[in-house]
Structure formats: C-alpha cells, structure tokens
Protein backbone atom coordinates (compact mmCIF):
# COMPACT_ATOMS: atom_id res chain seq x y z
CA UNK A 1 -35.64 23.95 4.80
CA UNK A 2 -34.68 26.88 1.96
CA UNK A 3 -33.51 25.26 -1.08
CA UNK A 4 -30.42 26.92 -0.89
CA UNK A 5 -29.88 25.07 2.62
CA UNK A 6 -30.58 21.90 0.83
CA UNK A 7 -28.07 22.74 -1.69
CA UNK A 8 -26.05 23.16 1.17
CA UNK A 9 -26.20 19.97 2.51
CA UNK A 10 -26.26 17.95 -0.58
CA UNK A 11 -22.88 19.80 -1.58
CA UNK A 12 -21.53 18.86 2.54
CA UNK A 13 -22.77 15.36 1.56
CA UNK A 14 -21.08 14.76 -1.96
CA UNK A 15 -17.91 16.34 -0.40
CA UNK A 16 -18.07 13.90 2.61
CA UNK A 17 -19.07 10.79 0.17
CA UNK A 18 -15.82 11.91 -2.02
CA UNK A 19 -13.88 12.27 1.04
CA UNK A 20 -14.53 8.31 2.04
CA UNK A 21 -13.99 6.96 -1.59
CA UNK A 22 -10.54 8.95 -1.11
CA UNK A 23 -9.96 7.24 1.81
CA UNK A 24 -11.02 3.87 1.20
CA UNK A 25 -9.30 3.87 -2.28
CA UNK A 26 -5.98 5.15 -0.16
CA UNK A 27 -6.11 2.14 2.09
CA UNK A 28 -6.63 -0.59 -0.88
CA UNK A 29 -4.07 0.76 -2.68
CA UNK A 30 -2.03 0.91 0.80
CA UNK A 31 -2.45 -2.70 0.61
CA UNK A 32 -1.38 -3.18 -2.58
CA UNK A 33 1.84 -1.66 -2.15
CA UNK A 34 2.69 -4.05 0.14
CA UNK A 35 1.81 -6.72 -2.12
CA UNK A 36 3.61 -5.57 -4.55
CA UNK A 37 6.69 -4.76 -2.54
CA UNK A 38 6.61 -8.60 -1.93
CA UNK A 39 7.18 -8.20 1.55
CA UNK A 40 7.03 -10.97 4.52
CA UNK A 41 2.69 -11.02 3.42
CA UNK A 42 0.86 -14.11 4.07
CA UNK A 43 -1.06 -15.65 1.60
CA UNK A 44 -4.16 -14.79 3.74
CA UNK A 45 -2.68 -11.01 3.52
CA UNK A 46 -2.65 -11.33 0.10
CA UNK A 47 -6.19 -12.84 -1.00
CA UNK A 48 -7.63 -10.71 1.75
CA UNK A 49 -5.93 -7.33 -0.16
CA UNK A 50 -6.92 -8.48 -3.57
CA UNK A 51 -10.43 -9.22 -2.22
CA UNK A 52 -10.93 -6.16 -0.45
CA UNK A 53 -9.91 -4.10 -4.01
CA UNK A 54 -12.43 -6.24 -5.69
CA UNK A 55 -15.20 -5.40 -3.27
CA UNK A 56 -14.76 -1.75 -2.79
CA UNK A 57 -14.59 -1.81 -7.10
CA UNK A 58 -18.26 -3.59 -6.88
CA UNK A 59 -19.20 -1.00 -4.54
CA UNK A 60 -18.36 1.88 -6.87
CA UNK A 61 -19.67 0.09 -9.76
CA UNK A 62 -23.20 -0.34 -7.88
CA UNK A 63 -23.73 2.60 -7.20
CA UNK A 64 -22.39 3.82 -10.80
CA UNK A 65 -25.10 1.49 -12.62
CA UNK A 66 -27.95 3.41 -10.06
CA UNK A 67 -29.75 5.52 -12.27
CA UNK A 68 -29.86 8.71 -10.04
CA UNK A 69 -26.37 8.98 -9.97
CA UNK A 70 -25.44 12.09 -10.41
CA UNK A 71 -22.28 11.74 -12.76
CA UNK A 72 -23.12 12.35 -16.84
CA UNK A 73 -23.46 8.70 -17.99
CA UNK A 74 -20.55 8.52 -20.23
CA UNK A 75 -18.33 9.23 -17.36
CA UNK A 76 -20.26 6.87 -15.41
CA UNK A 77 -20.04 4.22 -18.34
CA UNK A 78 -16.26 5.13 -18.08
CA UNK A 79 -15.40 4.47 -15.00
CA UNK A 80 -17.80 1.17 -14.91
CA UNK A 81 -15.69 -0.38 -17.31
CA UNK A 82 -12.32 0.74 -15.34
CA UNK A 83 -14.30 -0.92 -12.51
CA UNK A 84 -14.76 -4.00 -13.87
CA UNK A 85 -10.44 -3.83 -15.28
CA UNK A 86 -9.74 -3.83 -11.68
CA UNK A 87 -11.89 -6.63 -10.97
CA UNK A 88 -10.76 -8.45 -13.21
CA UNK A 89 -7.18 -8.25 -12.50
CA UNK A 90 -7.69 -8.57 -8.88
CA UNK A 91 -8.68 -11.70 -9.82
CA UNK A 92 -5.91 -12.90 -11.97
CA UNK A 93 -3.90 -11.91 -9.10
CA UNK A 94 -5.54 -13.70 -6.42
CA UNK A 95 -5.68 -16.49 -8.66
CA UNK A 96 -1.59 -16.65 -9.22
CA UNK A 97 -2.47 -16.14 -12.89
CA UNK A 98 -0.91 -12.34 -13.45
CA UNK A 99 1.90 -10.58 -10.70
CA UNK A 100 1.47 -6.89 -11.97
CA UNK A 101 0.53 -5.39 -9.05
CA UNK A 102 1.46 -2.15 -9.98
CA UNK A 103 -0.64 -1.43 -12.42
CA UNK A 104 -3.63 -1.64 -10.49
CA UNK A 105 -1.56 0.69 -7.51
CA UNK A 106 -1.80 3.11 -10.60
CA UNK A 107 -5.29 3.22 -11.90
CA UNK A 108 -6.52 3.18 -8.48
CA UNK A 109 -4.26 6.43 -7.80
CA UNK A 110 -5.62 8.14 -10.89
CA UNK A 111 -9.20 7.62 -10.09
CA UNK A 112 -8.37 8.80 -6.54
CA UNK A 113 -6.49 11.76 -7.30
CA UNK A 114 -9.17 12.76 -9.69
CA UNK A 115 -11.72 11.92 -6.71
C-alpha cells in the first residue's frame, strides 16, 4: 500500500469514526429531549437515557485520555473535562438531585455540531 493510499484510508476512517460520534451523540441527546419534554417516560426510560449519556461520555473520554489520539492535547484536555460535566450531571439527574435537562441537550449539540 502507497502512503498516499494509507492516507486515504485513515482520512475514510476518521470521517466514518466522526460520522458515528455524530450519530450516537444525536440519539442521546434524542433521548434527552424527551426527558426533558417531561413526557409520559418511565422511570426506567429515564435512568436508562441518563445512563446511556453517561456511558457514551466515558467512551469519548477513554479514548481522549489514549495517548495516540490524534487531537492536540489541550483540546483533548478540553473536551475531557466537558466529558466528565456531563457525567456528572447525568448523574445528578438520575439521582433526582438537579432537573436541568436542557443544558446537557445543549453541550451535547455543541460538541456534535462541531463533530
């Protein structure tokens, strides 16, 4: 393989990667939407949204901390500590302790529209 065709596919693969953390960041904040609409959810709907949020965040953050991410480490440090934000107020929310639900809707937007 040319390096240029490796360049190639690395470039396909980052695009593709991006393309999923778009997508799974659509569908948590999808779910918190609904949450915050305070719609007909059960309280298994709602520990089950908060949850998945707090996952995918620990997700991002893994791979963040890895040191052969690609991203400059200040931006990495960055969005690490945004990370752990939405962690933590996933879990005042699944714990009854905070109902601002819309405030994570809107850091999770900004961080997928910059995506």
């Amino acid at each position: 393989m040319t390096w240029e065709a490796y360049e190639a596919v690395a470039e396909d693969s980052s695009f593709e990667a991006r393309g999923r953390e778009r997508m799974a960041l659509s569908q948590g904040i999808d779910r918190l939407e609904r949450l915050g609409k305070g719609g007909p959810l059960s309280a298994e709907d709602r520990i089950e949204t908060l949850l998945y949020v707090r996952r995918l965040w620990a997700i991002f953050i893994e791979d963040l901390s890895h040191p052969e991410n690609g991203l400059p480490e200040q931006l990495r440090a960055d969005i690490i500590s945004i990370g752990l934000w939405v962690i933590k107020e996933a879990d005042r929310l699944r714990e009854e302790r905070s109902n601002d639900v819309m405030h994570l809707v809107e850091i999770n937007r900004v961080i997928r529209d910059a995506l």
